[in-house]
Every structure is written in C-alpha cells, then in structure tokens.
PDB file of N, CA and C in Angstrom:
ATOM      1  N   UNK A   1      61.073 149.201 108.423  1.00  0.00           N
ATOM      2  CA  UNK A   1      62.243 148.366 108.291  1.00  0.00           C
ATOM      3  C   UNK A   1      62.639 148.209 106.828  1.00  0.00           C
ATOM      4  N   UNK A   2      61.348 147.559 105.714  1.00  0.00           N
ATOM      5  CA  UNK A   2      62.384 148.216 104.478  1.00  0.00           C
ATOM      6  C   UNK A   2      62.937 149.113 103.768  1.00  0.00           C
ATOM      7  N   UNK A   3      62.378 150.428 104.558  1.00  0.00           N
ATOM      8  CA  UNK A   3      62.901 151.713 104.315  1.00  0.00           C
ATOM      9  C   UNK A   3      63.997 151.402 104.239  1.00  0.00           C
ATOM     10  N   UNK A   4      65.030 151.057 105.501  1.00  0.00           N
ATOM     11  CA  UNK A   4      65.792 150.779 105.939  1.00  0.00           C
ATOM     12  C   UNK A   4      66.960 149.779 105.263  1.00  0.00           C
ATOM     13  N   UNK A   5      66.545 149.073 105.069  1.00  0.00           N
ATOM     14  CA  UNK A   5      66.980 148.072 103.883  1.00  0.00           C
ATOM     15  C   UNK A   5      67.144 148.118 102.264  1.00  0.00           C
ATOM     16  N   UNK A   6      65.835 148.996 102.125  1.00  0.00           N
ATOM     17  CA  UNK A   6      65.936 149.900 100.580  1.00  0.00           C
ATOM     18  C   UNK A   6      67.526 150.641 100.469  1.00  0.00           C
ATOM     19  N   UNK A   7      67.568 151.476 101.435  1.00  0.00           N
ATOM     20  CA  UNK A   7      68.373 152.395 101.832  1.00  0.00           C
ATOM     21  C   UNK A   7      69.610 152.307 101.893  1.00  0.00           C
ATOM     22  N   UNK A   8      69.945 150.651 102.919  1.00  0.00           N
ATOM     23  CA  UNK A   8      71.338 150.631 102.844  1.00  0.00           C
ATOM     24  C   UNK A   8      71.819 149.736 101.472  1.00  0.00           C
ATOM     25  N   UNK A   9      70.742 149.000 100.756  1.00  0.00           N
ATOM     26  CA  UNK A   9      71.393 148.479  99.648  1.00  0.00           C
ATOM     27  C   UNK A   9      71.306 149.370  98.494  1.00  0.00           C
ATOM     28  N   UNK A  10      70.658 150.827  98.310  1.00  0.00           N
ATOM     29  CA  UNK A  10      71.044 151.649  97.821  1.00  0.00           C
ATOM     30  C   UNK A  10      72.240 151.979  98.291  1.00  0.00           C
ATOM     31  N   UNK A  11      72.739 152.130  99.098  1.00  0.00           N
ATOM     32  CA  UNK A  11      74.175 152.811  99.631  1.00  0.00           C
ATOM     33  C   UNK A  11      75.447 152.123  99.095  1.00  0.00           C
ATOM     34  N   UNK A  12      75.017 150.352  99.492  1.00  0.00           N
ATOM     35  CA  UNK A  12      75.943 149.740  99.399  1.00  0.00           C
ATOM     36  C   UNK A  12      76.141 149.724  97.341  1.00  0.00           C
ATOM     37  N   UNK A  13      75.560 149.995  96.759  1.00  0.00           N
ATOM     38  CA  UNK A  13      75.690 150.034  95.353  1.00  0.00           C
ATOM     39  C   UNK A  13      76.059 151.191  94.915  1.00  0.00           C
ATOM     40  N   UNK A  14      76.521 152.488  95.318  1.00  0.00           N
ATOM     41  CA  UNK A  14      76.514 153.416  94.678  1.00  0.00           C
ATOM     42  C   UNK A  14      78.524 153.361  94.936  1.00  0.00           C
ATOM     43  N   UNK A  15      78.249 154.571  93.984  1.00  0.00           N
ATOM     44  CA  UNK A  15      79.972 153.940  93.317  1.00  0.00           C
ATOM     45  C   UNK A  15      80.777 155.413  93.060  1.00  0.00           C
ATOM     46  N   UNK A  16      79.813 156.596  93.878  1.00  0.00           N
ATOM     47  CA  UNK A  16      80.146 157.752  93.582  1.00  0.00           C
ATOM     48  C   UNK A  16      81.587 158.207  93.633  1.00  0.00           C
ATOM     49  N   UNK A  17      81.890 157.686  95.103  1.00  0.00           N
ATOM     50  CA  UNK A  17      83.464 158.216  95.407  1.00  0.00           C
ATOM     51  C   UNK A  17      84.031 156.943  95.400  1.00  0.00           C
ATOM     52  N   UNK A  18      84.278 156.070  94.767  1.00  0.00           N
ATOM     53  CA  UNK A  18      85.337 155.208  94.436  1.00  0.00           C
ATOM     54  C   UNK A  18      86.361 155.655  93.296  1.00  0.00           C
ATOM     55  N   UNK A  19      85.913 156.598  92.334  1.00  0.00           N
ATOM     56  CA  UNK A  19      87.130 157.029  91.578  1.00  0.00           C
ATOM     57  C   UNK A  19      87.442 158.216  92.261  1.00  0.00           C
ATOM     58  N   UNK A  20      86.893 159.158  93.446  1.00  0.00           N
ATOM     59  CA  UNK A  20      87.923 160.100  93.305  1.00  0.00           C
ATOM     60  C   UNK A  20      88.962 159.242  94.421  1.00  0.00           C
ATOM     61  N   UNK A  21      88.455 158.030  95.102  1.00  0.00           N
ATOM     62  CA  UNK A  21      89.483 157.701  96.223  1.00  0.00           C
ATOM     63  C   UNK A  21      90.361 156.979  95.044  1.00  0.00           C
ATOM     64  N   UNK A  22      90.167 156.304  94.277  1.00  0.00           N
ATOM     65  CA  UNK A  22      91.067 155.734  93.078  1.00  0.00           C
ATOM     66  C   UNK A  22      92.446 156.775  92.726  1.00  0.00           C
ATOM     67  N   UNK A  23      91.657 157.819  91.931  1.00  0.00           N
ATOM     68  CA  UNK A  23      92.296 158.869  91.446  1.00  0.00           C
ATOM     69  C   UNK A  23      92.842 159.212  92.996  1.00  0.00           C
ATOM     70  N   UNK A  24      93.037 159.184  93.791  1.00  0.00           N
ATOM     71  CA  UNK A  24      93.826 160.151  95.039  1.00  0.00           C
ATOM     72  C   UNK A  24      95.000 159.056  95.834  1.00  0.00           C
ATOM     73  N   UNK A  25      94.409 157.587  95.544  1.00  0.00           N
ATOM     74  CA  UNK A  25      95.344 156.510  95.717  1.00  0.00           C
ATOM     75  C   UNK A  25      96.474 156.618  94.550  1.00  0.00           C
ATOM     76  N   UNK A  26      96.220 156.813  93.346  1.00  0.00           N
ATOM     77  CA  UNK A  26      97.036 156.694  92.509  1.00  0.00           C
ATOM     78  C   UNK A  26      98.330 157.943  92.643  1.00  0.00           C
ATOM     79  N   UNK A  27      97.370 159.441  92.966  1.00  0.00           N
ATOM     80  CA  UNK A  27      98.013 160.257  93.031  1.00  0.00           C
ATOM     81  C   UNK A  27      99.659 160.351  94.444  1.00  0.00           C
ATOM     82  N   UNK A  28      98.886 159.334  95.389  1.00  0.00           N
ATOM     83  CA  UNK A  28      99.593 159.158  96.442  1.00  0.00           C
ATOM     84  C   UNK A  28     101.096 158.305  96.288  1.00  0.00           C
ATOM     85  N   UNK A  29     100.365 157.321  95.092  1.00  0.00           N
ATOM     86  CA  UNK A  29     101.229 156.462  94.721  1.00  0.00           C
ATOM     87  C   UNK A  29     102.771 156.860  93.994  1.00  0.00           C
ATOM     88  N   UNK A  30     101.878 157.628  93.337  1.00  0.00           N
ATOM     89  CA  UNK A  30     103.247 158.954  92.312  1.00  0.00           C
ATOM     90  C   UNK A  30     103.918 159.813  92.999  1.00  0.00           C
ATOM     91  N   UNK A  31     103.183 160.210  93.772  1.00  0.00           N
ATOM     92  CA  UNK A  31     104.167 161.266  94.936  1.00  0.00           C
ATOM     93  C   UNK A  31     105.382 160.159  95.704  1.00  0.00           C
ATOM     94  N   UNK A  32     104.663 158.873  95.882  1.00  0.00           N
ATOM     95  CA  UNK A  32     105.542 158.422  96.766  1.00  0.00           C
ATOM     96  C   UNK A  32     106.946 157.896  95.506  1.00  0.00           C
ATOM     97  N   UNK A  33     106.420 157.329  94.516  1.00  0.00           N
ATOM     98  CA  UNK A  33     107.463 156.768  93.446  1.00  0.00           C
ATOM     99  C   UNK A  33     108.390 158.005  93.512  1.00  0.00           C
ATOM    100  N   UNK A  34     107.926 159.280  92.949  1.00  0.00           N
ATOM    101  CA  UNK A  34     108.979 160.457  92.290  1.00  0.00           C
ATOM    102  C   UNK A  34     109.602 160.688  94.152  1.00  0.00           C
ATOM    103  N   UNK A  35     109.078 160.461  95.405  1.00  0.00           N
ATOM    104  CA  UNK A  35     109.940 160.787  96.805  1.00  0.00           C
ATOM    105  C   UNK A  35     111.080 159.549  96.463  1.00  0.00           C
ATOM    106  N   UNK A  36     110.853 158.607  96.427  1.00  0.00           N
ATOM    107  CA  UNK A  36     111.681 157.608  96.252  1.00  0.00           C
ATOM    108  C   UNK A  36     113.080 157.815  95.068  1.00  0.00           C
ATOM    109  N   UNK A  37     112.518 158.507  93.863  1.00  0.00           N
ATOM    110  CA  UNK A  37     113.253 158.489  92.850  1.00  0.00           C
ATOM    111  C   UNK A  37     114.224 159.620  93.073  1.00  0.00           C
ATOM    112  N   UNK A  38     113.575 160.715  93.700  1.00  0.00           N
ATOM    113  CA  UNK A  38     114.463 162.018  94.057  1.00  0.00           C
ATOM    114  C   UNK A  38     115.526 161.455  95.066  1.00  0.00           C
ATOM    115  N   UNK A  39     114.889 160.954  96.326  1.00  0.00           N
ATOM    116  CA  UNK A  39     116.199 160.000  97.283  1.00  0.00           C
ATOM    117  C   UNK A  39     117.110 159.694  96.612  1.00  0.00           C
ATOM    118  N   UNK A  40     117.135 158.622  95.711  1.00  0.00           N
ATOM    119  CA  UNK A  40     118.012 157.928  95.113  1.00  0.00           C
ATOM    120  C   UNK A  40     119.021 158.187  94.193  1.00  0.00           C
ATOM    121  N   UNK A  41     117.952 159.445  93.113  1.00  0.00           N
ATOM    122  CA  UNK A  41     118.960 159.951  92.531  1.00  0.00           C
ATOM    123  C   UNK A  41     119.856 161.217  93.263  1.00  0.00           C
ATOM    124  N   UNK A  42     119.720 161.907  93.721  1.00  0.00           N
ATOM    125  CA  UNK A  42     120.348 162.355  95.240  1.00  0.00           C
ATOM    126  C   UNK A  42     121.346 162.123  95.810  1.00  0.00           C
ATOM    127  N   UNK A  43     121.053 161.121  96.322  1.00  0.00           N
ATOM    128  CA  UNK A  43     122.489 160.251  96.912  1.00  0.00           C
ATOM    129  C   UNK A  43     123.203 159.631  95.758  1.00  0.00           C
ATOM    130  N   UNK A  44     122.726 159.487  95.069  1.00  0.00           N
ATOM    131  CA  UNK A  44     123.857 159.088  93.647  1.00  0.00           C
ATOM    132  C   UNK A  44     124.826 160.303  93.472  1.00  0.00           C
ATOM    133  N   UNK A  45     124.028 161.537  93.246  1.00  0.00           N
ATOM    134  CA  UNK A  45     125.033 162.867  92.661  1.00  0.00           C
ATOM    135  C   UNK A  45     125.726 163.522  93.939  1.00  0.00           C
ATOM    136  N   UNK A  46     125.217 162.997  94.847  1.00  0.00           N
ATOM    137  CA  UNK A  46     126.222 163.477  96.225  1.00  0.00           C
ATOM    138  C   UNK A  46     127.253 162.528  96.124  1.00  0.00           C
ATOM    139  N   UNK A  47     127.041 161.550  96.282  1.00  0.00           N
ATOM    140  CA  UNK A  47     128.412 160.425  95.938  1.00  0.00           C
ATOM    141  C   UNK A  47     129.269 161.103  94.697  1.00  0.00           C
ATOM    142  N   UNK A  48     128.810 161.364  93.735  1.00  0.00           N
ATOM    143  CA  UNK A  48     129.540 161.847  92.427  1.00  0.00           C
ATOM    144  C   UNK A  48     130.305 163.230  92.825  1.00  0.00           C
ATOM    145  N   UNK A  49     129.767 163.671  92.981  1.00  0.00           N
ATOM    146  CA  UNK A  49     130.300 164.866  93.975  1.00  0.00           C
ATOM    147  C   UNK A  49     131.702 165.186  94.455  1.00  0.00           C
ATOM    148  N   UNK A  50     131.439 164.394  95.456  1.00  0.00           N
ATOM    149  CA  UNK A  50     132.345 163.704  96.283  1.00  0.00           C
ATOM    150  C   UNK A  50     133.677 163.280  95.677  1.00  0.00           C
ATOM    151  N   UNK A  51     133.273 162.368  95.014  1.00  0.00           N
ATOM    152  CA  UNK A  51     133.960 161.548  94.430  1.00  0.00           C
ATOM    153  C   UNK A  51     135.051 162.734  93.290  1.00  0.00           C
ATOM    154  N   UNK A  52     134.404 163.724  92.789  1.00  0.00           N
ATOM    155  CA  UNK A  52     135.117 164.949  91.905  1.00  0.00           C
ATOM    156  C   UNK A  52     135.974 165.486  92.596  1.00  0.00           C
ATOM    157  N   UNK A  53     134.764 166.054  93.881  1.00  0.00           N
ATOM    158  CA  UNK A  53     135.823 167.005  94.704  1.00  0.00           C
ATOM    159  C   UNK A  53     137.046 166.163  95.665  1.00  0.00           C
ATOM    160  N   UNK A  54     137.221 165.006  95.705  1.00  0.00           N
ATOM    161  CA  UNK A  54     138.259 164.316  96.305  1.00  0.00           C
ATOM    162  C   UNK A  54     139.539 164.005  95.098  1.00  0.00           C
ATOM    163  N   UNK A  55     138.855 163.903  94.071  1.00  0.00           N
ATOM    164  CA  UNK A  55     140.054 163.738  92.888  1.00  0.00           C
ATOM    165  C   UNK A  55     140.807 165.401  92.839  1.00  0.00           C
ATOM    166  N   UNK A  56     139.821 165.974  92.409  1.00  0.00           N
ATOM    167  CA  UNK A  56     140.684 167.284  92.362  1.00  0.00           C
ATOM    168  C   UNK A  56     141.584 168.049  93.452  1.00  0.00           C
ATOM    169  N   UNK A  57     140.659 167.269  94.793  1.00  0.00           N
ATOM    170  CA  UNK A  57     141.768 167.975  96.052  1.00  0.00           C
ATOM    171  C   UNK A  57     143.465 166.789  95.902  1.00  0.00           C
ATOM    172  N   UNK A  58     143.421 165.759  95.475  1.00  0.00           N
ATOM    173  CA  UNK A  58     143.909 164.884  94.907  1.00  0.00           C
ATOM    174  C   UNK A  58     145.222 165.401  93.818  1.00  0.00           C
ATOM    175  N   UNK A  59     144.335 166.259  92.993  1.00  0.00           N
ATOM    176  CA  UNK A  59     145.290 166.668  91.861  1.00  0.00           C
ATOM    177  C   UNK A  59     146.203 167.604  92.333  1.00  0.00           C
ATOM    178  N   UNK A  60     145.687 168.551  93.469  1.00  0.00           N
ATOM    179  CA  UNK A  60     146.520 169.707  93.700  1.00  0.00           C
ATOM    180  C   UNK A  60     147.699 169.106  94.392  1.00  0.00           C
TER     181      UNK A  60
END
C-alpha cells in the first residue's frame, strides 16, 4: 500500500507535461485570435469593395 501512495504522490508532483499543454493552449489561443482577426478584417475589405464597385457602377 505505500508503494502505492509513494507512487501516486510522485505522480501528483511531477510537472513534466504542463508546459507542453501550456505551450499548445497558448498556441490554440493564437490560432484562434489571428481566425478571429482574418474574419474581421475580411468582412471589412468586402464591404470596401463593394462599396468601390457600387460608386464606380454609379459613375458610369
């Protein structure tokens, strides 16, 4: 039984993969910011777009 107990409070202390899940949370985090930022700016230059090609059909 304190094998057992040795064992899991060795486990519970070790800290091996907390930075690569860190580092892979963060990485997730950036993918999602720059998905967000591409959306947005996106629909901005489609609006702009728009907005050109309606003036110029406009001008003719």
């Amino acid at each position: 039984m304190k094998s057992f107990l040795t064992k899991m409070s060795n486990f519970l202390r070790e800290e091996d993969g907390v930075t690569a899940i860190e580092y892979g949370l963060i990485a997730a985090l950036i993918g999602v910011a720059i998905v967000v930022a591409v959306t947005a700016v996106g629909t901005e230059l489609n609006t702009t777009f728009n907005t050109v090609v309606a003036r110029l059909a406009a001008a003719n």
